[in-house]
N, C-alpha and C. Protein backbone atom coordinates (compact mmCIF):
# COMPACT_ATOMS: atom_id res chain seq x y z
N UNK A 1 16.26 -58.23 15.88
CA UNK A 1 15.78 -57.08 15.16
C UNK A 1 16.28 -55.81 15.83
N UNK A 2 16.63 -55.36 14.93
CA UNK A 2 17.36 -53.63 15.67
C UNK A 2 16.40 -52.74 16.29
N UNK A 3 16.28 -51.97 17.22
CA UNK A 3 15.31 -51.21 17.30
C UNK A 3 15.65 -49.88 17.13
N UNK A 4 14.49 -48.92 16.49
CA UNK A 4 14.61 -48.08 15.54
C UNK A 4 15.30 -47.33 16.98
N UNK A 5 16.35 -45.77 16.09
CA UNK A 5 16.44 -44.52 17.07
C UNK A 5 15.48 -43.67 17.58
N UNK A 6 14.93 -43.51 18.46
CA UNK A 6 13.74 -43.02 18.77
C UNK A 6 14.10 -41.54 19.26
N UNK A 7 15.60 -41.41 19.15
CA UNK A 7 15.82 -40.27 19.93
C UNK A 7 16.06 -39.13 18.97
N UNK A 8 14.97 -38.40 18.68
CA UNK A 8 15.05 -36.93 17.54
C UNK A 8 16.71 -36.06 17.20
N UNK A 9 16.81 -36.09 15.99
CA UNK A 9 18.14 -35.60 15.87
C UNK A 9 18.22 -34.29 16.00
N UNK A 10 19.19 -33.60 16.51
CA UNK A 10 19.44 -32.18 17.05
C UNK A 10 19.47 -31.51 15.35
N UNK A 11 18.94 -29.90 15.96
CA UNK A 11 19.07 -29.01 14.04
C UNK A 11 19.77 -28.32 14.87
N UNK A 12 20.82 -27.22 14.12
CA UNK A 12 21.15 -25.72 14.42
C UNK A 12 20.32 -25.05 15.46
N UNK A 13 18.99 -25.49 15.01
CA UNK A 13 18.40 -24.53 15.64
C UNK A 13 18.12 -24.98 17.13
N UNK A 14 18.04 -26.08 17.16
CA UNK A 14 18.44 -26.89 18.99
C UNK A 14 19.50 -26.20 19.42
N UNK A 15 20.20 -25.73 18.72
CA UNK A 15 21.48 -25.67 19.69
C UNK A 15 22.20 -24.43 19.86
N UNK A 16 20.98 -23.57 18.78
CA UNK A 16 21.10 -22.48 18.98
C UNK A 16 20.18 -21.91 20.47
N UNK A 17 19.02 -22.56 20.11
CA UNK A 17 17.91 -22.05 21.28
C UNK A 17 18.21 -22.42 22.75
N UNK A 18 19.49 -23.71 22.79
CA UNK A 18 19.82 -23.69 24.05
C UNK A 18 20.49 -23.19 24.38
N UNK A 19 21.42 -22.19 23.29
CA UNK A 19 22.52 -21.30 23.75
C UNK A 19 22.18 -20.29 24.60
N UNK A 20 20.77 -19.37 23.53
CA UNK A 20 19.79 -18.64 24.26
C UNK A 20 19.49 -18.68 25.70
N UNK A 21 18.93 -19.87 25.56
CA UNK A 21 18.12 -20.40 27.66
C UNK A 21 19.24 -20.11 28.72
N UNK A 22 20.72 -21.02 27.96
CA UNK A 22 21.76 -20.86 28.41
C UNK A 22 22.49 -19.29 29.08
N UNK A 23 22.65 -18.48 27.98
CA UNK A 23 22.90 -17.35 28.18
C UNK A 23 22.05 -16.44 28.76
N UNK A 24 20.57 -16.66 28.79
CA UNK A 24 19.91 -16.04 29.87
C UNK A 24 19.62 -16.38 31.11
N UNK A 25 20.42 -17.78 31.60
CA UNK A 25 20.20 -18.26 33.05
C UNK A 25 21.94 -18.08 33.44
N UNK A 26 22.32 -18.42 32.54
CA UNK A 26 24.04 -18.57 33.26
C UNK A 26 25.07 -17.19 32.71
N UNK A 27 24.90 -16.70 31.97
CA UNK A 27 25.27 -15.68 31.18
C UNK A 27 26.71 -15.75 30.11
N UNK A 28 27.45 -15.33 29.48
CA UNK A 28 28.31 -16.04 28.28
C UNK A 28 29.12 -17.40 28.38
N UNK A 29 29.22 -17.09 29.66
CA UNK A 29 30.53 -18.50 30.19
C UNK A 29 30.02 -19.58 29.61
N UNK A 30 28.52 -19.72 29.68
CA UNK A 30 27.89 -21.34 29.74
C UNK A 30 27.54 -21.47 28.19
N UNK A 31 28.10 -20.65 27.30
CA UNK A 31 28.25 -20.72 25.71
C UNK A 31 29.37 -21.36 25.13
N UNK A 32 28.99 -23.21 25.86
CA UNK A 32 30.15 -24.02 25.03
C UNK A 32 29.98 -25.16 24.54
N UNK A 33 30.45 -25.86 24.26
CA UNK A 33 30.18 -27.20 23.34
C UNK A 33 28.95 -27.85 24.51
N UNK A 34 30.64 -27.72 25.58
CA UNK A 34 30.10 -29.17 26.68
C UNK A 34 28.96 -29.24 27.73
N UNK A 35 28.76 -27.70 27.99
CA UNK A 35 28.20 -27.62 29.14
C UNK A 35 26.30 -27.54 28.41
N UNK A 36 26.44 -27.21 26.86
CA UNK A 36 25.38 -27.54 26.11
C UNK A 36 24.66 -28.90 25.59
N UNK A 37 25.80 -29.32 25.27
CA UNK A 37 25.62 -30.84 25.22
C UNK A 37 24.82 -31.07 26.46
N UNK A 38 25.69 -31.19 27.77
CA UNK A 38 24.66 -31.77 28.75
C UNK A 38 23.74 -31.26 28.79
N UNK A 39 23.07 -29.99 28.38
CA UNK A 39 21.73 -29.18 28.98
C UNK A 39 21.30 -30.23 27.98
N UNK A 40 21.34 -30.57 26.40
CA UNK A 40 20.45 -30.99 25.59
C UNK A 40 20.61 -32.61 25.65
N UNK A 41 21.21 -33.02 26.83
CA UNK A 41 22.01 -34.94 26.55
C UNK A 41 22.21 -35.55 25.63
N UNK A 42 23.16 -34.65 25.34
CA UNK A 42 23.79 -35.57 23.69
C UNK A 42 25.02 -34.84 23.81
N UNK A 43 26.09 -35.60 23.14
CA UNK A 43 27.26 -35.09 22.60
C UNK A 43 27.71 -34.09 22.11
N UNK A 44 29.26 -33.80 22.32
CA UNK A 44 29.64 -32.61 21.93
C UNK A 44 29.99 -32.86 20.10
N UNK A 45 30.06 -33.80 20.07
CA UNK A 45 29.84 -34.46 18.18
C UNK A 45 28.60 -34.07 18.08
N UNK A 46 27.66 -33.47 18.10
CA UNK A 46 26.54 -33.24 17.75
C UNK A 46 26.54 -32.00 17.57
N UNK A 47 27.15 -31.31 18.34
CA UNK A 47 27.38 -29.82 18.19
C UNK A 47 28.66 -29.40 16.85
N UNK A 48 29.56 -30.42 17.07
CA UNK A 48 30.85 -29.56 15.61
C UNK A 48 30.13 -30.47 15.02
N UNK A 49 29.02 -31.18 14.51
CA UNK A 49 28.32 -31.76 13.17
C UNK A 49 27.46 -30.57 12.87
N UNK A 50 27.41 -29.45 13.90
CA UNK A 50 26.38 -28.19 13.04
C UNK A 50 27.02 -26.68 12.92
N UNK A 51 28.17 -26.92 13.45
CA UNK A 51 29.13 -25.66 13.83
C UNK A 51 30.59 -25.87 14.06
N UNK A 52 31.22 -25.19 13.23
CA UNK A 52 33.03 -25.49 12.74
C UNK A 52 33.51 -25.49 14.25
N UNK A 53 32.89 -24.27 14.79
CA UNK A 53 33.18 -24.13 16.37
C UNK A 53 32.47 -23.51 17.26
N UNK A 54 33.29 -23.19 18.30
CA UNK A 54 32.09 -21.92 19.31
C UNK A 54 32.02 -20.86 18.63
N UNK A 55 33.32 -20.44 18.55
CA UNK A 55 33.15 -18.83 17.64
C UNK A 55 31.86 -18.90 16.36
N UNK A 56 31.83 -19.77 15.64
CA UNK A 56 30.89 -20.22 14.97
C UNK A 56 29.45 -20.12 15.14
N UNK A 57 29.49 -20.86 16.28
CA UNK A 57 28.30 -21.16 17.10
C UNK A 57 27.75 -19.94 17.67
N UNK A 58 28.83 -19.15 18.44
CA UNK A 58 27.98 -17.50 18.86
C UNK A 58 27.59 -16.86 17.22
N UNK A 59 28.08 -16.71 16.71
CA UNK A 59 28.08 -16.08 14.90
C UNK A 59 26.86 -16.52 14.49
N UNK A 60 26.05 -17.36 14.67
CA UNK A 60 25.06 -18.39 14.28
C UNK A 60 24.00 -17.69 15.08
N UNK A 61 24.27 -17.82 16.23
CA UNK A 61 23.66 -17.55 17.11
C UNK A 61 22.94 -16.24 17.70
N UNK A 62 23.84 -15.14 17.33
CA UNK A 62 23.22 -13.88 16.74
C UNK A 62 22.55 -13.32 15.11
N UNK A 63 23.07 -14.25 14.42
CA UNK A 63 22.37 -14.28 13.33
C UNK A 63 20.79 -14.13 13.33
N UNK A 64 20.46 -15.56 13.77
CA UNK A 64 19.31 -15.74 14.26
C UNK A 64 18.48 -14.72 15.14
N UNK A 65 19.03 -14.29 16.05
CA UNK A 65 18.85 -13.36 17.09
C UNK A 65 18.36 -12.05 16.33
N UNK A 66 19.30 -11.27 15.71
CA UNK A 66 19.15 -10.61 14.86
C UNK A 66 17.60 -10.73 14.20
N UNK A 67 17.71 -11.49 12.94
CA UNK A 67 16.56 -11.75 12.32
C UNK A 67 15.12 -11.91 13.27
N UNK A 68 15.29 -12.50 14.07
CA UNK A 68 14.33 -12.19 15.25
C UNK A 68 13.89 -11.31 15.85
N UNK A 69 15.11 -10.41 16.27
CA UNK A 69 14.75 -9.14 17.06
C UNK A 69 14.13 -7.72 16.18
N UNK A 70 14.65 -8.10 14.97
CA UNK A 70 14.26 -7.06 14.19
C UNK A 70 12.51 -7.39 12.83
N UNK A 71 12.86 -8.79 12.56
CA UNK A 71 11.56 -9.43 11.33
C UNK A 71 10.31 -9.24 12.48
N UNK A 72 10.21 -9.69 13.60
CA UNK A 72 9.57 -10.71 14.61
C UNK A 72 8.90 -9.04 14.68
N UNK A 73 9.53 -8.34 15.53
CA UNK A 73 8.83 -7.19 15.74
C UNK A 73 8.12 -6.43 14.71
N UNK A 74 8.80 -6.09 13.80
CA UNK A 74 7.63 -5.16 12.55
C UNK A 74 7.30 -6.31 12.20
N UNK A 75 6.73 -7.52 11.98
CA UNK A 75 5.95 -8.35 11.45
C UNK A 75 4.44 -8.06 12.28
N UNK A 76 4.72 -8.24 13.69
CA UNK A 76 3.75 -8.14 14.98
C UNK A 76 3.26 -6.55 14.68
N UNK A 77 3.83 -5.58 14.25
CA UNK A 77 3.51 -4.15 14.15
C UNK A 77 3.06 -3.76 13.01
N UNK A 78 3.07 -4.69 11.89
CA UNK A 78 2.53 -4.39 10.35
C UNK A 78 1.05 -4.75 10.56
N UNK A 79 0.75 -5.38 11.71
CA UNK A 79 -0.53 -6.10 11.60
C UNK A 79 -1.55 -5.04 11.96
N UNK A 80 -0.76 -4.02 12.49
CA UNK A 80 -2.04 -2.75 12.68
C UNK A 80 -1.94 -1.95 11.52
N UNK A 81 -3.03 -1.44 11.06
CA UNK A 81 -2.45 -0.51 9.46
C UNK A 81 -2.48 0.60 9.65
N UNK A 82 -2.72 1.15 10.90
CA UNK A 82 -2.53 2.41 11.15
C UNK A 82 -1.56 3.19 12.22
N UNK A 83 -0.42 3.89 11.71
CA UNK A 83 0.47 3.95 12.36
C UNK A 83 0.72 4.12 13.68
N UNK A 84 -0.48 4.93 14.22
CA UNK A 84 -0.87 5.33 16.07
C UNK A 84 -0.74 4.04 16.44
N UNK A 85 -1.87 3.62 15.97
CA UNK A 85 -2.00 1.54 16.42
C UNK A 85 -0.30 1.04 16.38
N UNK A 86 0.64 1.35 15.92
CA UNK A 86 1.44 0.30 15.54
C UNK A 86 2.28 0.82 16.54
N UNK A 87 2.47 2.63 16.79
CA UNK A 87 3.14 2.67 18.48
C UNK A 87 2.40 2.15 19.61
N UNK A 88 1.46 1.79 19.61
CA UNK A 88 0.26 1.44 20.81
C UNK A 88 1.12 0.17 20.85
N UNK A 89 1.08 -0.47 20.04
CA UNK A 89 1.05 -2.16 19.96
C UNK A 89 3.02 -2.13 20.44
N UNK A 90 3.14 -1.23 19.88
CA UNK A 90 4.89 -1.72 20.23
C UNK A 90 5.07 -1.49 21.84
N UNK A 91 4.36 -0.74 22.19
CA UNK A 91 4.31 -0.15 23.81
C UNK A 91 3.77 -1.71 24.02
N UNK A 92 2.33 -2.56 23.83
CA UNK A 92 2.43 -3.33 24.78
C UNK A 92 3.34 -4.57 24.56
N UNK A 93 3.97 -4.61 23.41
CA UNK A 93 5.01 -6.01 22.50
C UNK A 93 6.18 -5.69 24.21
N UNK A 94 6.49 -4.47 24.62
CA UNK A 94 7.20 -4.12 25.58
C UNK A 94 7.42 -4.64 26.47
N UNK A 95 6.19 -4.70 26.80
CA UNK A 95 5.97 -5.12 28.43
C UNK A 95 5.23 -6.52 28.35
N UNK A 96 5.09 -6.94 27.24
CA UNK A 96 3.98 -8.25 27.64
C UNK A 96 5.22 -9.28 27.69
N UNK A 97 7.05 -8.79 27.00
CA UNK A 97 7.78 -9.40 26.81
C UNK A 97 7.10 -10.58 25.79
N UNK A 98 8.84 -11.36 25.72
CA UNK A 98 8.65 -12.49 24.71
C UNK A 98 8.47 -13.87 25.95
N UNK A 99 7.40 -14.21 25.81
CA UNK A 99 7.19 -15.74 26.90
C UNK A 99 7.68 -16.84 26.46
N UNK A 100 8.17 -16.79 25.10
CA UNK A 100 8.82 -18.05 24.33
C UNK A 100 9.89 -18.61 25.08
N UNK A 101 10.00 -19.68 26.11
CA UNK A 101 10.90 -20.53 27.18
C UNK A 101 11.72 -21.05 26.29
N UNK A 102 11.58 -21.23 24.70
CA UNK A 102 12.05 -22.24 23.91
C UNK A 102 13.59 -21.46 23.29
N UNK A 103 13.60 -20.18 24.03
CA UNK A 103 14.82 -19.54 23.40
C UNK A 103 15.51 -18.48 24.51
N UNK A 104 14.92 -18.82 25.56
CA UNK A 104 15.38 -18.06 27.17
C UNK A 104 14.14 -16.96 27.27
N UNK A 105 12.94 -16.76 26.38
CA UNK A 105 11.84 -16.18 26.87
C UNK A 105 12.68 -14.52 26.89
N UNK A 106 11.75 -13.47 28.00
CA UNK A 106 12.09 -11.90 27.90
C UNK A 106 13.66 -11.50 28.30
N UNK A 107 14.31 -12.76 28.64
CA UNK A 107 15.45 -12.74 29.59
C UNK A 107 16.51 -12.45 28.39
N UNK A 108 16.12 -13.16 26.69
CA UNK A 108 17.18 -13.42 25.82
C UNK A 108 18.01 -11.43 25.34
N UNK A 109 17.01 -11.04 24.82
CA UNK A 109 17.47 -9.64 24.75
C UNK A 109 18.45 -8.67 26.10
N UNK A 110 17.83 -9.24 27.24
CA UNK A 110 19.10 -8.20 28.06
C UNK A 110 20.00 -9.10 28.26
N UNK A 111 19.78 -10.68 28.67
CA UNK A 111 21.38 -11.16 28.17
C UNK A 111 22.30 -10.69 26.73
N UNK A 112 21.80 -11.05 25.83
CA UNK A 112 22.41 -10.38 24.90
C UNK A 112 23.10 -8.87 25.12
N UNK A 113 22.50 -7.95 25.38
CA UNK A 113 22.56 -6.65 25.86
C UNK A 113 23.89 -6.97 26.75
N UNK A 114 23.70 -7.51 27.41
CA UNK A 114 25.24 -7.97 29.09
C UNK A 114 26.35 -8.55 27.83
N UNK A 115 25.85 -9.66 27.43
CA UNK A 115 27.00 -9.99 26.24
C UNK A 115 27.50 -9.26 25.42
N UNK A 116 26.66 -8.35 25.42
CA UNK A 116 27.50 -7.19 24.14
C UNK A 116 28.55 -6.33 24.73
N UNK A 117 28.45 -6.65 25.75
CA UNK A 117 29.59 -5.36 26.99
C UNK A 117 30.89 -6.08 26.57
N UNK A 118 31.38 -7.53 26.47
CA UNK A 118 32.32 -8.14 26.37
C UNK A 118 32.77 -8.74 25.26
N UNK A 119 31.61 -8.82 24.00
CA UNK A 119 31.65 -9.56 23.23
C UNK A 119 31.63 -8.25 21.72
N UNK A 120 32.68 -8.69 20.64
CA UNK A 120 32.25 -7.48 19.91
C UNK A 120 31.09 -7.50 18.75
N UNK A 121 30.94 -8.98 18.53
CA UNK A 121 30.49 -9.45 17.65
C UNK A 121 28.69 -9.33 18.24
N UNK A 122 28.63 -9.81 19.60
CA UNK A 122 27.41 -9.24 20.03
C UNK A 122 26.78 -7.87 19.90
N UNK A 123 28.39 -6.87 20.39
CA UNK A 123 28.20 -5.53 20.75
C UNK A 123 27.41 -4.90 18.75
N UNK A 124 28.09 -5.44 17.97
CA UNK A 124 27.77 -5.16 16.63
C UNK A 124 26.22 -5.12 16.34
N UNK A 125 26.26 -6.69 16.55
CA UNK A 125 24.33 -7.21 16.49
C UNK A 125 23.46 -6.13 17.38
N UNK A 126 23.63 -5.77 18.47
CA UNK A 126 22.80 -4.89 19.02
C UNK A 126 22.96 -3.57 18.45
N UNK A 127 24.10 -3.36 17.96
CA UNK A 127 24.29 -1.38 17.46
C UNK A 127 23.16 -1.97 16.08
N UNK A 128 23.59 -2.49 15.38
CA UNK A 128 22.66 -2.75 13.79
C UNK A 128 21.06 -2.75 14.24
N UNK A 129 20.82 -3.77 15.73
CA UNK A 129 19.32 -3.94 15.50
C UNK A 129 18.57 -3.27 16.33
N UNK A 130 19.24 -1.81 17.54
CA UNK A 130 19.22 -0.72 17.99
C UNK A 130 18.46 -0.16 16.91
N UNK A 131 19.82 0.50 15.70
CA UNK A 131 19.66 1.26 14.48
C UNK A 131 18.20 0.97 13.58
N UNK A 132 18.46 -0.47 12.92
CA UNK A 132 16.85 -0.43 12.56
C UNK A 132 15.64 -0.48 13.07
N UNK A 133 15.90 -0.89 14.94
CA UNK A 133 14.29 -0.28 14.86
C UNK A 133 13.89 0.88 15.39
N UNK A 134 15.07 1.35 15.68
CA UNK A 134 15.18 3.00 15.94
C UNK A 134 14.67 3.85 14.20
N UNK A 135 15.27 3.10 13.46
CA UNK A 135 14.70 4.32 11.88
C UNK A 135 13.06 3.57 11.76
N UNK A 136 12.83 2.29 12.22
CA UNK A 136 11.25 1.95 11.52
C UNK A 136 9.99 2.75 12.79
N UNK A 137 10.86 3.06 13.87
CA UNK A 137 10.26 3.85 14.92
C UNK A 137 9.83 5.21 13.79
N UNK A 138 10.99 5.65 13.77
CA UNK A 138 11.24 7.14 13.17
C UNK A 138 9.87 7.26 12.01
N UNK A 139 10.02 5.81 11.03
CA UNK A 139 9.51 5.79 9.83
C UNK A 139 7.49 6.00 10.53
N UNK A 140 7.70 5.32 11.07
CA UNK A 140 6.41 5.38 12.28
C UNK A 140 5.78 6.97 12.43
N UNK A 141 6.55 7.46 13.11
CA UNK A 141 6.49 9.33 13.43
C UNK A 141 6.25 9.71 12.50
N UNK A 142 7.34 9.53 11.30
CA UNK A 142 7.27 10.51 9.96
C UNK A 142 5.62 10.72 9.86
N UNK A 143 5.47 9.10 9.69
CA UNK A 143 4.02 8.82 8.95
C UNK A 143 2.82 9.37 9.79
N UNK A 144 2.90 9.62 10.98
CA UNK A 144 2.73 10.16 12.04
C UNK A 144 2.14 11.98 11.83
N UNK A 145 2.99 12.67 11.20
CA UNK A 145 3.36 13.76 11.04
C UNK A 145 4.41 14.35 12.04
N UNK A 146 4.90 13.52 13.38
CA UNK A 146 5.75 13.48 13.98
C UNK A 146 7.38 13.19 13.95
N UNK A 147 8.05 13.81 12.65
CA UNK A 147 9.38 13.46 12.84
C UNK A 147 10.92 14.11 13.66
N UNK A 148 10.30 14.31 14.52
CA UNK A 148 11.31 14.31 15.74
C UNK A 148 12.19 13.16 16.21
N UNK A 149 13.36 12.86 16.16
CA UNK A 149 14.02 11.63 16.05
C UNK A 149 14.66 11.37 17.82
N UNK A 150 14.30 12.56 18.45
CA UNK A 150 14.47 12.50 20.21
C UNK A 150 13.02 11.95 20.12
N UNK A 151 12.28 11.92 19.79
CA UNK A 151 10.90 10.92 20.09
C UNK A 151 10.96 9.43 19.52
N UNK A 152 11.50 9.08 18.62
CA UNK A 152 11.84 7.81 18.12
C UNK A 152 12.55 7.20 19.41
N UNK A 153 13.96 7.86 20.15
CA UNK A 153 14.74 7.33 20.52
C UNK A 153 13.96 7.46 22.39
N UNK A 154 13.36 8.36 22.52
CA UNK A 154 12.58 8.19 24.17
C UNK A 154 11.64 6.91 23.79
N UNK A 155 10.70 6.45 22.63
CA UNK A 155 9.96 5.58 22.66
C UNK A 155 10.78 4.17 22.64
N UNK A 156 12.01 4.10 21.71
CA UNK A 156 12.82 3.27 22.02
C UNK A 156 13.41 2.69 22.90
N UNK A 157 14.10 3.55 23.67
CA UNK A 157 14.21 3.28 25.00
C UNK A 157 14.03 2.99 26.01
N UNK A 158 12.18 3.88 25.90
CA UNK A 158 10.97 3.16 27.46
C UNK A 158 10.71 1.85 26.81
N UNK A 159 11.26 1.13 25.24
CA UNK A 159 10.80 -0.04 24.89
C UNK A 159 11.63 -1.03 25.35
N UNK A 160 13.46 -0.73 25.43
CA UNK A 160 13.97 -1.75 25.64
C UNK A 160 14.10 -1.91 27.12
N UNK A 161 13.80 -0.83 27.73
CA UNK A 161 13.85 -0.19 29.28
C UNK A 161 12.64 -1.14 30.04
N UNK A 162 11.49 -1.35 29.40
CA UNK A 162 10.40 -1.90 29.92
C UNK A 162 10.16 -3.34 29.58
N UNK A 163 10.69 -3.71 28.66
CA UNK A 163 10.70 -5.43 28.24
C UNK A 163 11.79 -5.78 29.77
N UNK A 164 13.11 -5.28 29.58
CA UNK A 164 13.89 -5.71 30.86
C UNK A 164 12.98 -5.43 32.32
N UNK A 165 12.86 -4.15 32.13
CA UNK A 165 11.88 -4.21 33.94
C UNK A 165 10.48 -4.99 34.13
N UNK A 166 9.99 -5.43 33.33
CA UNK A 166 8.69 -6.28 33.33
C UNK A 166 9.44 -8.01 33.31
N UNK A 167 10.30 -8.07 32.42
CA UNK A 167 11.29 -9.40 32.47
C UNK A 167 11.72 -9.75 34.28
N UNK A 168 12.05 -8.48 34.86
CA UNK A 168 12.69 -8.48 36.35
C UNK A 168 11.96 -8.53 37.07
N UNK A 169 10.56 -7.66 37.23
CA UNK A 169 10.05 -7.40 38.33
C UNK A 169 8.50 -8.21 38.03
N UNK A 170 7.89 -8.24 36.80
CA UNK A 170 6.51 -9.07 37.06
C UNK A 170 5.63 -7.77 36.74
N UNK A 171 6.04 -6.86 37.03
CA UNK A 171 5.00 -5.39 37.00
C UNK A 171 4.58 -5.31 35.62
N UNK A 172 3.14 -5.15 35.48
CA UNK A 172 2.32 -4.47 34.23
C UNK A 172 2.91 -2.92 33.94
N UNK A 173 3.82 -2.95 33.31
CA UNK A 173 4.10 -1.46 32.87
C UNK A 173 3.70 -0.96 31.25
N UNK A 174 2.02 -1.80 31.18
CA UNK A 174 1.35 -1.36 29.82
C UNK A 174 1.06 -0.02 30.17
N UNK A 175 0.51 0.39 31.05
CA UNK A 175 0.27 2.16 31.49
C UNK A 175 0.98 3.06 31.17
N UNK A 176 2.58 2.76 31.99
CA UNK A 176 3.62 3.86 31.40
C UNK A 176 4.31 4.03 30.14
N UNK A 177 4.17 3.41 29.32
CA UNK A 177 4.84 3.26 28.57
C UNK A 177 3.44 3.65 27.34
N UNK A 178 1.86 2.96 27.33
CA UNK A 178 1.33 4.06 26.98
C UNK A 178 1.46 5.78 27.16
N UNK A 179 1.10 5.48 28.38
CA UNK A 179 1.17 7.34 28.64
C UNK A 179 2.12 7.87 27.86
N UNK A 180 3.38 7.72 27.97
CA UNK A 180 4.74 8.18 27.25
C UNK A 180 4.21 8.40 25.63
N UNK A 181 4.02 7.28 25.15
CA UNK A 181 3.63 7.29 23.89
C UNK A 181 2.38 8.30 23.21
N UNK A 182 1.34 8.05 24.11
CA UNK A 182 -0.13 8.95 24.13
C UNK A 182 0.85 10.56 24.22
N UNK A 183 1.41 10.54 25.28
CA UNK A 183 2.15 12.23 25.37
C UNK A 183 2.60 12.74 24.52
N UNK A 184 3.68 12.19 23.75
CA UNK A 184 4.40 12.39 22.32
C UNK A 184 3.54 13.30 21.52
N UNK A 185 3.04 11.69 21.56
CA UNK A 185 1.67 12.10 19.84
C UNK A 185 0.14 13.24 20.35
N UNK A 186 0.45 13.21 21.84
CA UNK A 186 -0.19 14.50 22.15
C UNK A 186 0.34 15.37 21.84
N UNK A 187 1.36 15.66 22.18
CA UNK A 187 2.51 17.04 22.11
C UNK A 187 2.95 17.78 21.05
N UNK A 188 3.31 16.12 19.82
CA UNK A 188 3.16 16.72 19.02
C UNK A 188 2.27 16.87 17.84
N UNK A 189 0.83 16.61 18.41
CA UNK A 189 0.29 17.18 17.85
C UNK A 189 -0.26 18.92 17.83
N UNK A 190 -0.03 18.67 19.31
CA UNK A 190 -0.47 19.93 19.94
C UNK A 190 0.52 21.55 18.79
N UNK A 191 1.56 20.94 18.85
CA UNK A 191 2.92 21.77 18.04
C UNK A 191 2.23 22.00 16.80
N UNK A 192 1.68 20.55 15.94
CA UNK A 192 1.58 21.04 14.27
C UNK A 192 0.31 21.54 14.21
N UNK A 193 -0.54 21.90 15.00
CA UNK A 193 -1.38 22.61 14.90
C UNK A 193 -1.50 24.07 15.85
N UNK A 194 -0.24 24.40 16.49
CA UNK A 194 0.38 25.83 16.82
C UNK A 194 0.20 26.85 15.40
N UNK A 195 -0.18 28.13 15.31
CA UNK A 195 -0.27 28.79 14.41
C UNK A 195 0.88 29.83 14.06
C-alpha cells in the first residue's frame, strides 16, 4: 500500500514569504531559486512550478509587498473613525513594528528599503508606496483641518524612521513619535485659531 504524501505542497505565497525572511536576514543575494529551496527543503522544481524565474519571483514578490505595505496599514487605521485617532494609531502601528516572523517580521520594510538602492523594480515599489501613504497621511490632515503637506511628510518619516529604529534597537519609541504628532495637531491648531 502506498503511503499517502504527508508533506504540504508549497503556494506562491511560501515562497514568497521566504524570500521576505530571506532578504531580511541575508539581504538580496540570498533571493534565489537554490539557496530558497534549501531554507524551505524542497526543490528548485518547486520554485519554476510557481515562477517563470527569479526576475519573476522578485516581481511577485513586491507585488505582494506592495499590497501589504499600503491595504494592511489603512485597513489597521480605518478602524479608528476619527481622524486624530487614526494619526495616534499610525504613530503606535510605528513602533510596535510588524512581529509577523512568517514574512521577515519589522526587518521586511528596511530590507526592502536597502534593496531598493540596487534594485529598480524595488526602488519603484517603494517611490509608489512612499507616495500613497504620504497622500492618505495628507488626506488625514486635510480632514484634520491641517493641510500642510511638510506635516504629512515629518509624520511620515518619524513613521518609517521609527518602525526601523524600534526594529534595531528594542526601544519603545511610542512617546516620540506621539509627541511629534500631538505637536503638529497642537500647532496647528494653535495657527487656525490665530485671528
Amino acid at each position: 500500500m502506498a503511503k499517502p504524501n504527508s508533506k504540504k505542497r508549497l503556494t506562491p505565497e511560501d515562497w514568497i514569504f521566504a524570500g521576505f525572511r530571506a532578504l531580511a536576514l541575508h539581504g538580496p543575494s540570498a533571493l534565489k531559486a537554490e539557496s530558497l529551496a534549501r531554507a524551505l527543503k524542497t526543490t528548485k522544481g518547486s520554485f519554476y512550478w510557481h515562477f517563470a524565474d527569479v526576475p519573476d519571483f522578485h516581481r511577485q514578490m513586491l507585488v505582494l509587498w506592495r499590497q501589504r505595505a499600503y491595504d494592511s496599514t489603512v485597513e489597521a487605521l480605518q478602524s479608528a473613525h476619527d481622524p486624530e485617532q487614526r494619526l495616534i494609531r499610525l504613530g503606535e502601528m510605528a513602533v510596535a513594528g510588524n512581529k509577523n516572523a512568517t514574512h521577515g517580521g519589522s526587518a521586511t520594510e528596511f530590507a526592502i528599503r536597502a534593496w531598493a538602492q540596487t534594485n529598480a523594480d524595488a526602488h519603484t515599489a517603494v517611490i509608489e508606496i512612499d507616495r500613497q501613504r504620504l497622500d492618505y497621511i495628507e488626506s488625514i490632515l486635510v480632514a484634520l483641518g491641517t493641510p500642510n503637506p511638510d506635516h504629512a511628510r515629518l509624520i511620515y518619516g518619524a513613521f518609517v524612521g521609527m518602525e526601523i529604529l524600534s526594529a534595531q534597537d528594542n526601544h519603545d519609541n511610542t512617546n516620540a513619535l506621539d509627541t511629534l504628532i500631538r505637536m503638529i495637531l497642537t500647532q496647528s491648531n494653535t495657527a487656525v485659531s490665530r485671528p
